[in-house]
C-alpha atoms as a PDB file:
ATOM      1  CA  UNK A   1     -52.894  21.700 -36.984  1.00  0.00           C
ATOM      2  CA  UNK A   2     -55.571  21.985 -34.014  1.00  0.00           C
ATOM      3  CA  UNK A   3     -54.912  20.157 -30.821  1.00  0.00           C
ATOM      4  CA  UNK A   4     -57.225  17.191 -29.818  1.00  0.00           C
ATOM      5  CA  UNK A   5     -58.955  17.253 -26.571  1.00  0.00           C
ATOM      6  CA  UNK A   6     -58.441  14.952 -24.198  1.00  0.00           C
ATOM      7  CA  UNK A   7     -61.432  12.877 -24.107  1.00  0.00           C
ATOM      8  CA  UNK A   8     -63.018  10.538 -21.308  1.00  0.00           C
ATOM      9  CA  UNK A   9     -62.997   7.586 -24.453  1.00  0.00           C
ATOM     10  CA  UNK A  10     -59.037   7.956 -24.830  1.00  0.00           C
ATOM     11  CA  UNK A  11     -58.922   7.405 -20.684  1.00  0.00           C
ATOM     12  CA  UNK A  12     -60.999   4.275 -21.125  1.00  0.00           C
ATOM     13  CA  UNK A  13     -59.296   2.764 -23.773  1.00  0.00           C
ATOM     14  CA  UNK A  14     -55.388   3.614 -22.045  1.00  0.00           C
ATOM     15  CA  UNK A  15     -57.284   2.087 -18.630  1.00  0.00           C
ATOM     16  CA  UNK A  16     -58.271  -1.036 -20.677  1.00  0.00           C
ATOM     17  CA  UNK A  17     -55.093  -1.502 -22.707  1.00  0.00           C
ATOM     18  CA  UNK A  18     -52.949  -1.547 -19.502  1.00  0.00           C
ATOM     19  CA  UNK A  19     -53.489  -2.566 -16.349  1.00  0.00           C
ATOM     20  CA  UNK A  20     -52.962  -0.353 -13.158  1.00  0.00           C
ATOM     21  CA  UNK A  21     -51.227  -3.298 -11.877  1.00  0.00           C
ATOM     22  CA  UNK A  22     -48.817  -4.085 -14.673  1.00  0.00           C
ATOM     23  CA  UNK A  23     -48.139  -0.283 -14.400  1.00  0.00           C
ATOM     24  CA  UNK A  24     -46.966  -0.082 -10.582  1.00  0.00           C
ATOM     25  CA  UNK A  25     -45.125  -3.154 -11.240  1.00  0.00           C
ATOM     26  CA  UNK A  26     -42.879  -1.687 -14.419  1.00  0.00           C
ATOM     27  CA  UNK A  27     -42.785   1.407 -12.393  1.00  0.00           C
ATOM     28  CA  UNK A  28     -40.842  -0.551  -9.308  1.00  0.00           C
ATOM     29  CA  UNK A  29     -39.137  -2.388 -11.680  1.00  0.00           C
ATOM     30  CA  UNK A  30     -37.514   1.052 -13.101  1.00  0.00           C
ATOM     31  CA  UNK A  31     -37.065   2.763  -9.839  1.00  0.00           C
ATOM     32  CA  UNK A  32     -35.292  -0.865  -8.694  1.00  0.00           C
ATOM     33  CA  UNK A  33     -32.966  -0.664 -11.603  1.00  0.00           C
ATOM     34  CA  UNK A  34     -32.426   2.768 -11.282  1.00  0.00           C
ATOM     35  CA  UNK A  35     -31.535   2.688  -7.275  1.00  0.00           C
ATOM     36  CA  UNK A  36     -29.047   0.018  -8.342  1.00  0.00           C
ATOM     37  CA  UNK A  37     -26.991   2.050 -11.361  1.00  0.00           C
ATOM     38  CA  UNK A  38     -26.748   4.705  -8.978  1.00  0.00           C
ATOM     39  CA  UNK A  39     -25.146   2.713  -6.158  1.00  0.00           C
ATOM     40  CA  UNK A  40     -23.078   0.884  -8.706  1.00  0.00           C
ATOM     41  CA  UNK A  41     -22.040   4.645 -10.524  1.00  0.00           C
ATOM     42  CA  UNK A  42     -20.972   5.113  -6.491  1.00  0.00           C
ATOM     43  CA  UNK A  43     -19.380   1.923  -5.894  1.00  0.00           C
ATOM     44  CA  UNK A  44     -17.114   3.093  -9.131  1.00  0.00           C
ATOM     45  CA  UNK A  45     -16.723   7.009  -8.215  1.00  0.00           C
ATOM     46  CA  UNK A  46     -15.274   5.282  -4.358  1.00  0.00           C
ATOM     47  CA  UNK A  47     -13.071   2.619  -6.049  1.00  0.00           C
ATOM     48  CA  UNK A  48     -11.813   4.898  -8.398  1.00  0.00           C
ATOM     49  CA  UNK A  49     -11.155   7.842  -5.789  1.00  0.00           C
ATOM     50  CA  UNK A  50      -9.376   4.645  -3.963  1.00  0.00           C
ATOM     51  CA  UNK A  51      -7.036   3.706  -6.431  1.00  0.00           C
ATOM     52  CA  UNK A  52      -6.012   7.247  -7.147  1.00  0.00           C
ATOM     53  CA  UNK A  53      -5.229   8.436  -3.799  1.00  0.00           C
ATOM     54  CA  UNK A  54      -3.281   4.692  -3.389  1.00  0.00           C
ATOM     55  CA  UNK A  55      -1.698   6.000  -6.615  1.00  0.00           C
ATOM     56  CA  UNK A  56      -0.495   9.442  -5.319  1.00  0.00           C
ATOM     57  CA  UNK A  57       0.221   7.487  -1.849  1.00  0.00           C
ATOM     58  CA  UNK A  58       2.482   4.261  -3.335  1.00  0.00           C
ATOM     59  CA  UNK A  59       3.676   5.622  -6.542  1.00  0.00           C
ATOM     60  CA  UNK A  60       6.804   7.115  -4.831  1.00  0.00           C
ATOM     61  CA  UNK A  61       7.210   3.517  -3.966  1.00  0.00           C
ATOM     62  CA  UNK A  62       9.998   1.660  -6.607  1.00  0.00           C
ATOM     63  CA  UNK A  63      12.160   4.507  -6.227  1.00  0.00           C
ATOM     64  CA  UNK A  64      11.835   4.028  -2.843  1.00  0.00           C
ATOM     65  CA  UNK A  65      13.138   0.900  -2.406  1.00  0.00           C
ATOM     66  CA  UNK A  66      16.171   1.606  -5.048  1.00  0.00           C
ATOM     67  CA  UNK A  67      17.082   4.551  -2.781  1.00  0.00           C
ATOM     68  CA  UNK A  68      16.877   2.002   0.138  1.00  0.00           C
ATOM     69  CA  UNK A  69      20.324   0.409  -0.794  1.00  0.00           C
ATOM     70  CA  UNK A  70      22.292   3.684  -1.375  1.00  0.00           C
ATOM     71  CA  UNK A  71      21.054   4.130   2.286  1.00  0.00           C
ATOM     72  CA  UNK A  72      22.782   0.655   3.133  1.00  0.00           C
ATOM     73  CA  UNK A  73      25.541   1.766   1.304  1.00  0.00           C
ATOM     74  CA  UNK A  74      25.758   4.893   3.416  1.00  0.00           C
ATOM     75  CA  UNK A  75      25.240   3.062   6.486  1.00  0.00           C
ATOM     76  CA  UNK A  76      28.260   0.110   5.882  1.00  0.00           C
ATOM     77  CA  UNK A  77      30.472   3.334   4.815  1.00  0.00           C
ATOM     78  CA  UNK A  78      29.920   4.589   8.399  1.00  0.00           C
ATOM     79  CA  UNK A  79      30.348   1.506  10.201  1.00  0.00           C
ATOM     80  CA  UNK A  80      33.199   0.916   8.376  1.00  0.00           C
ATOM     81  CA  UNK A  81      35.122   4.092   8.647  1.00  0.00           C
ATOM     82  CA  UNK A  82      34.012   3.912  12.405  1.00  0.00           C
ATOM     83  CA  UNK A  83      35.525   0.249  12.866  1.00  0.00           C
ATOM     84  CA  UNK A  84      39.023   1.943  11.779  1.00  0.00           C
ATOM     85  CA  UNK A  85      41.352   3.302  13.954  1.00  0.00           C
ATOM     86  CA  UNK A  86      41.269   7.253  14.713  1.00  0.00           C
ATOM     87  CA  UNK A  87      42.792   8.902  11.424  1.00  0.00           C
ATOM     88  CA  UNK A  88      43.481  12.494  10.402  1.00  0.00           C
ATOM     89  CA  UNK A  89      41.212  15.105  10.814  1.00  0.00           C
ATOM     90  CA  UNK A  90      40.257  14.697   6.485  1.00  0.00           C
ATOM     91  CA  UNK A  91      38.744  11.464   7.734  1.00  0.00           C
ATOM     92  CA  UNK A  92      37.080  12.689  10.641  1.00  0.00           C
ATOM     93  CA  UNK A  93      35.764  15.256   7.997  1.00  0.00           C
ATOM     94  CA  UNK A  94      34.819  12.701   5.798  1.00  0.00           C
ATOM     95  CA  UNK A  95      33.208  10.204   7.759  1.00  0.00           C
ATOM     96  CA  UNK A  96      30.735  13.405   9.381  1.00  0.00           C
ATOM     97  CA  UNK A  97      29.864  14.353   5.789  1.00  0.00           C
ATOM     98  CA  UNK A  98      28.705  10.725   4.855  1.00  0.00           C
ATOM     99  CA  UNK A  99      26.579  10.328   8.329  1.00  0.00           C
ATOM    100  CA  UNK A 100      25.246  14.085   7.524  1.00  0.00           C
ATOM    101  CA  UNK A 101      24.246  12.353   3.700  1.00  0.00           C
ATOM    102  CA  UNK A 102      22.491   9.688   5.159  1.00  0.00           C
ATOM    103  CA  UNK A 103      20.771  11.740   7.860  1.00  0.00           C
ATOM    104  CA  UNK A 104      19.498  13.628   4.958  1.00  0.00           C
ATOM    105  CA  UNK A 105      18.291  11.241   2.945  1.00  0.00           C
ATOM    106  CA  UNK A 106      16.527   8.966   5.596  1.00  0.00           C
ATOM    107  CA  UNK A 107      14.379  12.452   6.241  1.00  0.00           C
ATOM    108  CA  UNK A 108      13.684  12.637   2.955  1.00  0.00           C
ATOM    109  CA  UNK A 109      12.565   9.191   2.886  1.00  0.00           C
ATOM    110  CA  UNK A 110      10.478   9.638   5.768  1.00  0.00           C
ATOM    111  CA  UNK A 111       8.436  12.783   4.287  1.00  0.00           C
ATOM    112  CA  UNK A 112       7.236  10.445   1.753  1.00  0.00           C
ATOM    113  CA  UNK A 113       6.259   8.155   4.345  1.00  0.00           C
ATOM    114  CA  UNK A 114       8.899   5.572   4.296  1.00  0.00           C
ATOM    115  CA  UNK A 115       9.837   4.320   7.402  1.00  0.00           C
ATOM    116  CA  UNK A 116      12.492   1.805   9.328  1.00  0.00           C
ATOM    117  CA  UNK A 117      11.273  -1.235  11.191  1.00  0.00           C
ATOM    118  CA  UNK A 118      12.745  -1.416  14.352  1.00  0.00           C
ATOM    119  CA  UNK A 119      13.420  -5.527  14.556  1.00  0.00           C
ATOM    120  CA  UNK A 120      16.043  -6.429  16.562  1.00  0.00           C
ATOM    121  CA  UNK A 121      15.186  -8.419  20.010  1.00  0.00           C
ATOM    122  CA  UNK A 122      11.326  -8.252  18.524  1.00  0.00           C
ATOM    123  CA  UNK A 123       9.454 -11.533  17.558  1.00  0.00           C
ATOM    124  CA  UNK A 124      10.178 -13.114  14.182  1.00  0.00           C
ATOM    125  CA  UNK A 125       7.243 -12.207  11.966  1.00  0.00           C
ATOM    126  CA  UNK A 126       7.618 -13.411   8.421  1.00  0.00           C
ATOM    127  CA  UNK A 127       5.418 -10.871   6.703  1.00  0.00           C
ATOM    128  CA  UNK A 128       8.022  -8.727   7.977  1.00  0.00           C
ATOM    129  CA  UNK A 129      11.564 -10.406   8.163  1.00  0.00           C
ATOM    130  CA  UNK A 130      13.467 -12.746   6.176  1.00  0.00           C
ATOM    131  CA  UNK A 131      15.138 -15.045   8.162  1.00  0.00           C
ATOM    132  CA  UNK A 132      18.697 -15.345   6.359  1.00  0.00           C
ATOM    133  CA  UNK A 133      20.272 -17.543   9.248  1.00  0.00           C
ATOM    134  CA  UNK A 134      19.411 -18.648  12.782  1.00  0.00           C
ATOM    135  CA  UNK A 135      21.925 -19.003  15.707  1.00  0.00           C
ATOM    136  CA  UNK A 136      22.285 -19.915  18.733  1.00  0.00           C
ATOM    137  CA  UNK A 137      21.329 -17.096  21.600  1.00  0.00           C
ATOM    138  CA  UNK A 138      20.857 -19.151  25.403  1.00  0.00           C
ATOM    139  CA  UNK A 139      20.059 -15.513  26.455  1.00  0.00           C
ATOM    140  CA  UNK A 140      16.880 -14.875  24.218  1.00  0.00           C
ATOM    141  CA  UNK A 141      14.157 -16.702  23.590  1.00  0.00           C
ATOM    142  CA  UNK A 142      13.496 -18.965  20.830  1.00  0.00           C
ATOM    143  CA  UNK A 143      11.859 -17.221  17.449  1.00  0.00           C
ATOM    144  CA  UNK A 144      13.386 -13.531  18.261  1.00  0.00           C
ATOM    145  CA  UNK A 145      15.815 -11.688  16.095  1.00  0.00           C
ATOM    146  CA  UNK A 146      18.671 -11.749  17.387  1.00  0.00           C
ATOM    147  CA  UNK A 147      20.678  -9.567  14.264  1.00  0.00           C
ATOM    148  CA  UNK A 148      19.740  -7.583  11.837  1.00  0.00           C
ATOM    149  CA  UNK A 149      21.580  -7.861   8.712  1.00  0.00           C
ATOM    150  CA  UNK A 150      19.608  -5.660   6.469  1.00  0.00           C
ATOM    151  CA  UNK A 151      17.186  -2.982   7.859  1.00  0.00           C
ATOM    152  CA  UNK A 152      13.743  -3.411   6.896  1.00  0.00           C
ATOM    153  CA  UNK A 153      11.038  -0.312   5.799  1.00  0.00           C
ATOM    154  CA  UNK A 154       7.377   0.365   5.197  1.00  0.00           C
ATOM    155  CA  UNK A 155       6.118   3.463   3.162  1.00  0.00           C
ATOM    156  CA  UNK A 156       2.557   4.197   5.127  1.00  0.00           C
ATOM    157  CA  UNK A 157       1.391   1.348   5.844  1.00  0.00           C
ATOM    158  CA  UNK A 158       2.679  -1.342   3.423  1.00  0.00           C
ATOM    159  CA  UNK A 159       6.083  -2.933   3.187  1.00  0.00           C
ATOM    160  CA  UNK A 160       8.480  -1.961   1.076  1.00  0.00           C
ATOM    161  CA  UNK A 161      10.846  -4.017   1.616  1.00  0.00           C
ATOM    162  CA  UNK A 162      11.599  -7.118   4.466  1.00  0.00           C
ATOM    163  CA  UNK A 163      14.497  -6.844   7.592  1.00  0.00           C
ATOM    164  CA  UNK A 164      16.813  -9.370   6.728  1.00  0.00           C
ATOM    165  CA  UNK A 165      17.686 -11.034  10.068  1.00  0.00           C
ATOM    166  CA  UNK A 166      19.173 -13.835  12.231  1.00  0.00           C
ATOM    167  CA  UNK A 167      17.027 -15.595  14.270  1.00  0.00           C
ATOM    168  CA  UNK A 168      17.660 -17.522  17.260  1.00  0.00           C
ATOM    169  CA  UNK A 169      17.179 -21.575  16.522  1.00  0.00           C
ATOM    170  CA  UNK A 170      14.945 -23.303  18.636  1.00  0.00           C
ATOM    171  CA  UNK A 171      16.632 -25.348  21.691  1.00  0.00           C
ATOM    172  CA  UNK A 172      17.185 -28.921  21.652  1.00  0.00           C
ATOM    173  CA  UNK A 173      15.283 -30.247  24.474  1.00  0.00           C
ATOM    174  CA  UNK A 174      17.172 -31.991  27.194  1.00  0.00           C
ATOM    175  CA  UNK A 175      16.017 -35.564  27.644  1.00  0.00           C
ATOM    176  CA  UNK A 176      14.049 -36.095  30.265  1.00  0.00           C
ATOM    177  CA  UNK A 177      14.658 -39.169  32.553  1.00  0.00           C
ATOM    178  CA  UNK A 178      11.664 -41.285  31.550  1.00  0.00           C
ATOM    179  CA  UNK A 179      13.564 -40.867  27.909  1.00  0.00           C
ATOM    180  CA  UNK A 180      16.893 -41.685  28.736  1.00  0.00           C
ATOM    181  CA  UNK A 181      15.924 -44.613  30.432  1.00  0.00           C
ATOM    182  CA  UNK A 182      14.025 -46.333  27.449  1.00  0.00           C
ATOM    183  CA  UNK A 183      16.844 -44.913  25.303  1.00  0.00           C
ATOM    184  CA  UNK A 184      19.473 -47.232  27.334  1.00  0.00           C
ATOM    185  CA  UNK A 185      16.933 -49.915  27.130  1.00  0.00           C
ATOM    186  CA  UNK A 186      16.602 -50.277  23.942  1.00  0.00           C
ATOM    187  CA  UNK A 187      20.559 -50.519  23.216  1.00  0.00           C
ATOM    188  CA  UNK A 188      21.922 -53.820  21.615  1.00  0.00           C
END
């Protein structure tokens, strides 16, 4: 089949049939739409590269926190055994092998990035302590945990689980004079 030549009528009619205008417009239309799948294909590759490495970072994270109470088990072992009086030397035996287990498994723990909040005498924060009680403390100030009943942890960054803690109550104000004096006033 021969090949047509271009001709300088084809050019006039394609000039006529669209307009140069119409053209540049459709053409930044395209490159508009185009700019914008590619950011959005990025915005997708980033949130997807973010949810995977939170993945690989967290995922370690529910058997995390079930470890976390054979490490309070360990712990009320040894503060147990410690609260008895000196026994034999099995005990003594004992007692090192269960503070060498937990020793072991907090560093375990903590090479997956779980980590022990240090709480006591610190502010009361309740994104990261549950207050289970509040006493009475004239020594510290109101708001500060004062016990901690149950150790709280992060992995990275997040928590993994709360400190459980007493805090101390806030003080009833003595009345002042101005008070006591409308109090008595005021009496039938």
């Amino acid at each position: 089949m021969p090949q047509r030549m271009h001709s300088t009528e084809d050019e006039v009619v394609a000039v006529e049939a669209v307009d140069p205008g119409t053209l540049l417009a459709e053409n930044q239309s395209l490159r508009d739409r185009l700019l914008r799948a590619l950011a959005d294909a990025e915005n997708t590759r980033r949130r997807a590269e973010r949810f995977a490495d939170d993945a690989r970072q967290y995922a370690i994270a529910n058997f995390a926190r079930e470890m976390l109470s054979v490490a309070d088990n360990l712990r009320r072992a040894i503060a147990a055994a410690e609260s008895r009086p000196a026994g034999s030397n099995s005990d003594a035996g004992l007692l090192e092998g269960v503070r060498s287990t937990e020793r072991m498994l907090m560093q375990a723990l903590e090479r997956f990035g779980v980590s022990k909040m240090d709480a006591l005498g610190k502010p009361f924060e309740p994104s990261l302590h549950e207050a289970v009680m509040e006493i009475d403390d004239p020594e510290r100030p109101p708001g500060t945990v004062a016990e901690v009943l149950e150790d709280g942890y992060t992995i990275y960054d997040r928590l993994l689980r709360p400190a459980r803690v007493a805090v101390v109550k806030q003080r009833a104000e003595s009345p002042s004079l101005d008070d006591e004096m409308q109090r008595r006033n005021h009496q039938p």
